[in-house]
PDB file of N, CA and C in Angstrom:
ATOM      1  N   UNK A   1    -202.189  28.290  82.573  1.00  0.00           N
ATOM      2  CA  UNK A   1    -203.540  27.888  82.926  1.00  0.00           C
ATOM      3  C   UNK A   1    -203.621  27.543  84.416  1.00  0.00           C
ATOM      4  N   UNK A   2    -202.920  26.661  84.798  1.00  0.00           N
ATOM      5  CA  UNK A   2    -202.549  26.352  86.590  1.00  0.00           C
ATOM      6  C   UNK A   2    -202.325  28.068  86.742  1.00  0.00           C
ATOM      7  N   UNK A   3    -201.483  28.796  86.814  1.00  0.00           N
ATOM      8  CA  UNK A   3    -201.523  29.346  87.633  1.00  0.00           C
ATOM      9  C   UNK A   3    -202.991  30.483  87.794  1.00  0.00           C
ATOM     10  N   UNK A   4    -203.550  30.732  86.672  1.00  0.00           N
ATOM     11  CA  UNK A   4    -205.067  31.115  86.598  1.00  0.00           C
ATOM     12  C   UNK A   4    -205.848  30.702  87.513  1.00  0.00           C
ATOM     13  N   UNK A   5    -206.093  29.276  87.415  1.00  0.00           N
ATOM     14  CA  UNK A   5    -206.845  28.477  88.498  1.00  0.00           C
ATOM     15  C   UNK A   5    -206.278  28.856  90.167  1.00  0.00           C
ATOM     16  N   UNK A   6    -204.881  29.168  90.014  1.00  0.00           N
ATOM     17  CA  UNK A   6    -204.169  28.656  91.255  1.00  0.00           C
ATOM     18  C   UNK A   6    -204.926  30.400  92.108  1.00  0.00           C
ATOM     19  N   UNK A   7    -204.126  31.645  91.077  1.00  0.00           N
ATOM     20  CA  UNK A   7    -204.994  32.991  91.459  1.00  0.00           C
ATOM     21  C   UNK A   7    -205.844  33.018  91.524  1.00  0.00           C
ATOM     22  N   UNK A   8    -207.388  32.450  91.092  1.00  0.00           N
ATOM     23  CA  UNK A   8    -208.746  32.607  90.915  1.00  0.00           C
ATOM     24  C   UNK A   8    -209.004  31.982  92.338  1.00  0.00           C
ATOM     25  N   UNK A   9    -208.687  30.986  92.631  1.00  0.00           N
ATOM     26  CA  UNK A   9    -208.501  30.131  94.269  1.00  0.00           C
ATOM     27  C   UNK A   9    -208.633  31.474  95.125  1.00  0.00           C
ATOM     28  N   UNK A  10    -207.423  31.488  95.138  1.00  0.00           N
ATOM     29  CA  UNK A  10    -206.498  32.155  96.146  1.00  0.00           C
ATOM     30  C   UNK A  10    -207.343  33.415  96.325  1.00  0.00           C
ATOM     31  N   UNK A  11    -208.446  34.063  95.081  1.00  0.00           N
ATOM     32  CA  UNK A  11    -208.623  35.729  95.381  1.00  0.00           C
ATOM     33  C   UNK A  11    -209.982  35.307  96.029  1.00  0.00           C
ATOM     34  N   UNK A  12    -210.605  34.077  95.595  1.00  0.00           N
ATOM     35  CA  UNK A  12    -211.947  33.947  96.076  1.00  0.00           C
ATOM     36  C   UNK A  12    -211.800  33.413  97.787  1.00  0.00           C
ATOM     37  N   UNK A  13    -210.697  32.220  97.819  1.00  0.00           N
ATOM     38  CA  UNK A  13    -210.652  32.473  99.846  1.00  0.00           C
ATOM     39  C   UNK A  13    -210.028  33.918  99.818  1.00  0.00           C
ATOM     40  N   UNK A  14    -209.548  34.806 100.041  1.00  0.00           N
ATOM     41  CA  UNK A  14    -209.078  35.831 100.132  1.00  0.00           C
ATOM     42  C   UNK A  14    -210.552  36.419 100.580  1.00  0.00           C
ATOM     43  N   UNK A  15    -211.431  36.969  99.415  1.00  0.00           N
ATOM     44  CA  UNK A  15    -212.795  37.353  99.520  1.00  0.00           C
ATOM     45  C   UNK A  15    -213.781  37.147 100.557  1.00  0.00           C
ATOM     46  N   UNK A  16    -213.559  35.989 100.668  1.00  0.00           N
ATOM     47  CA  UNK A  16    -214.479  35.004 101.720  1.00  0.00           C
ATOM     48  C   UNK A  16    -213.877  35.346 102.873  1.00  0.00           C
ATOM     49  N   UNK A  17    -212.784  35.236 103.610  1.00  0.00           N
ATOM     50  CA  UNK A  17    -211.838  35.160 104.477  1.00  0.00           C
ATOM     51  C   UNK A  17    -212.274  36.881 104.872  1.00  0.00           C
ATOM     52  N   UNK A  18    -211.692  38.030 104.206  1.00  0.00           N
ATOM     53  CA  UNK A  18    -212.376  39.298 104.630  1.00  0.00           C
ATOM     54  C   UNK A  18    -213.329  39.647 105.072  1.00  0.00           C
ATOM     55  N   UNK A  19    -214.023  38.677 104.063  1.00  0.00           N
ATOM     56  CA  UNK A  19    -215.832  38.726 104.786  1.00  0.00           C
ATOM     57  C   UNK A  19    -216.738  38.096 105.925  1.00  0.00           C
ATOM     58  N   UNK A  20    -215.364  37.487 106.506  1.00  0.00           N
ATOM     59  CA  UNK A  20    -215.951  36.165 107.617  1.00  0.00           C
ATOM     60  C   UNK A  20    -215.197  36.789 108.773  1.00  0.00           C
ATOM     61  N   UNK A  21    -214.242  37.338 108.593  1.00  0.00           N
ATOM     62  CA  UNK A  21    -212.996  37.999 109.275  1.00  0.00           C
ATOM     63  C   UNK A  21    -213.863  39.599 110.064  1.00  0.00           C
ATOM     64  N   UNK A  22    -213.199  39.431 111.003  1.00  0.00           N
ATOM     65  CA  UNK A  22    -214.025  41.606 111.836  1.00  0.00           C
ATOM     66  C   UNK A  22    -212.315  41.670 112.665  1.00  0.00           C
ATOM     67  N   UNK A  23    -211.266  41.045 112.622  1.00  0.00           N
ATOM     68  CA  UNK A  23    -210.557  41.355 113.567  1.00  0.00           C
ATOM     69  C   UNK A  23    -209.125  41.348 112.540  1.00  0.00           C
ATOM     70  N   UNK A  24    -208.322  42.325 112.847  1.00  0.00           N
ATOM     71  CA  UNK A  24    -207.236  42.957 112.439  1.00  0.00           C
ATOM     72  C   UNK A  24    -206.558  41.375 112.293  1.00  0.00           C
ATOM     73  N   UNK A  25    -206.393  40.880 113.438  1.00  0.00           N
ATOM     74  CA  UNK A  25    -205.569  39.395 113.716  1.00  0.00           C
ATOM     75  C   UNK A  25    -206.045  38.202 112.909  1.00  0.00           C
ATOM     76  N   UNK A  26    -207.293  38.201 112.819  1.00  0.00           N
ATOM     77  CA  UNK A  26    -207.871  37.036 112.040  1.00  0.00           C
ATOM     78  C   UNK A  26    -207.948  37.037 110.419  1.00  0.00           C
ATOM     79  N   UNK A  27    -207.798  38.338 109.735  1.00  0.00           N
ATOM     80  CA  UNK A  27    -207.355  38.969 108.376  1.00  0.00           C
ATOM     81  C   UNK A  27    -206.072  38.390 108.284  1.00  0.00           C
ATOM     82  N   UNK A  28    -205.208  38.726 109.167  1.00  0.00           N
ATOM     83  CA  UNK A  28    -203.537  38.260 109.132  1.00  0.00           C
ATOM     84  C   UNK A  28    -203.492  36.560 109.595  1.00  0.00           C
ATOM     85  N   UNK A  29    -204.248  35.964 109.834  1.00  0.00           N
ATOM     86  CA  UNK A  29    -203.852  34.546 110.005  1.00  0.00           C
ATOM     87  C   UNK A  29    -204.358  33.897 108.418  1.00  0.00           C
ATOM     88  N   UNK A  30    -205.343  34.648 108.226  1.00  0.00           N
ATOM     89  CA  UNK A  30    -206.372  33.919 106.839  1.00  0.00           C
ATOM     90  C   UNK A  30    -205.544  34.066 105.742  1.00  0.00           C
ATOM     91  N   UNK A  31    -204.703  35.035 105.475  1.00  0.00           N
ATOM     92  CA  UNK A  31    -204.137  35.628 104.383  1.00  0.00           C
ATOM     93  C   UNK A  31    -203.031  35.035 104.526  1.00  0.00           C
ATOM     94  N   UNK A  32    -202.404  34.284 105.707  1.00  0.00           N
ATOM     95  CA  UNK A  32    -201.096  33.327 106.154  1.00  0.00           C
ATOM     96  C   UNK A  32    -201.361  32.117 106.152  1.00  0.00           C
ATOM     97  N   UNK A  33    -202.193  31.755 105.982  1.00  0.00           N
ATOM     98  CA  UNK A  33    -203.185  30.353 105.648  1.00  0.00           C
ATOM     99  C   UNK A  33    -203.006  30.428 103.780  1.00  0.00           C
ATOM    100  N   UNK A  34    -203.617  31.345 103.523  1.00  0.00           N
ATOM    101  CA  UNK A  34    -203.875  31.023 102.088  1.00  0.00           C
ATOM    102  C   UNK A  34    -202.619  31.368 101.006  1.00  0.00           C
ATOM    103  N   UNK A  35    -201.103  32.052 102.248  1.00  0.00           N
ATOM    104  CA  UNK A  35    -199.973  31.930 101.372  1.00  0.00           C
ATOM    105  C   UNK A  35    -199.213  30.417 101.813  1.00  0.00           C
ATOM    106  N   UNK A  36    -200.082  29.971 102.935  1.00  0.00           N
ATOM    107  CA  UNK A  36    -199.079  28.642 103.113  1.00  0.00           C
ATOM    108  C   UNK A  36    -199.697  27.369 102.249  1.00  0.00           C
ATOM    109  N   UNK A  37    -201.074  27.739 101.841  1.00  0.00           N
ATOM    110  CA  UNK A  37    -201.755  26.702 100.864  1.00  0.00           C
ATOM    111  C   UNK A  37    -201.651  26.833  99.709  1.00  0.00           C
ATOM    112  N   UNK A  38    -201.333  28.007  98.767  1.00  0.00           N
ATOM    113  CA  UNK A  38    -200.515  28.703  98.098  1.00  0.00           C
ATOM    114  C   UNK A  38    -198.872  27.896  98.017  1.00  0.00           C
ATOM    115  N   UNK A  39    -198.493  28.029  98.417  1.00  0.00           N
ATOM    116  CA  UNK A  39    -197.082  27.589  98.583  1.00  0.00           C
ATOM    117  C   UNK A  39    -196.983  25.912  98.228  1.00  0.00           C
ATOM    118  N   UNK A  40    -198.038  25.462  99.157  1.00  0.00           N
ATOM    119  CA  UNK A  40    -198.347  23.494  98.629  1.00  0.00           C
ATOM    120  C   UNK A  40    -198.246  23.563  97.663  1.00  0.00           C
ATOM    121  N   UNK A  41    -199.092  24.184  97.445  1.00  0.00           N
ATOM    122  CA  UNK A  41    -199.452  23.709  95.818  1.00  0.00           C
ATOM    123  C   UNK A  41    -198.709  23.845  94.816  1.00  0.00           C
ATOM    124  N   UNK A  42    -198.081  24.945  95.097  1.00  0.00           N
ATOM    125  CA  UNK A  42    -196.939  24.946  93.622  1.00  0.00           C
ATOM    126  C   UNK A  42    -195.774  23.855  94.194  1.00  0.00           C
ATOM    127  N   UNK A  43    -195.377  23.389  95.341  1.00  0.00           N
ATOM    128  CA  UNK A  43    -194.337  22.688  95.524  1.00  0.00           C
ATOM    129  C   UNK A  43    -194.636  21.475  94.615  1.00  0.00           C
ATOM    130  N   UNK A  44    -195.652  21.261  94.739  1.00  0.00           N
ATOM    131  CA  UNK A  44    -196.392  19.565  94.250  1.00  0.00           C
ATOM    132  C   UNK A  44    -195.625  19.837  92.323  1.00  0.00           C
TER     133      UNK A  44
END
């Protein structure tokens, strides 16, 4: 169930992040953002 919630997160900033994003570089920081917030969370 966590990890449902944890993917459903993760695809909707993903979504958002593409759509806010126009630059090759700013796709690759957002998507490095949301594996390092990703990563919190399961440590916890």
């Amino acid at each position: 169930m966590v990890k449902r919630i944890i993917l459903g997160l993760a695809l909707f900033f993903l979504v958002f992040s593409l759509a806010s994003c126009q630059t090759v570089q700013g796709i690759g920081s957002d998507i490095t953002w949301i594996g390092e917030a990703g990563a919190e969370i399961l440590e916890q």
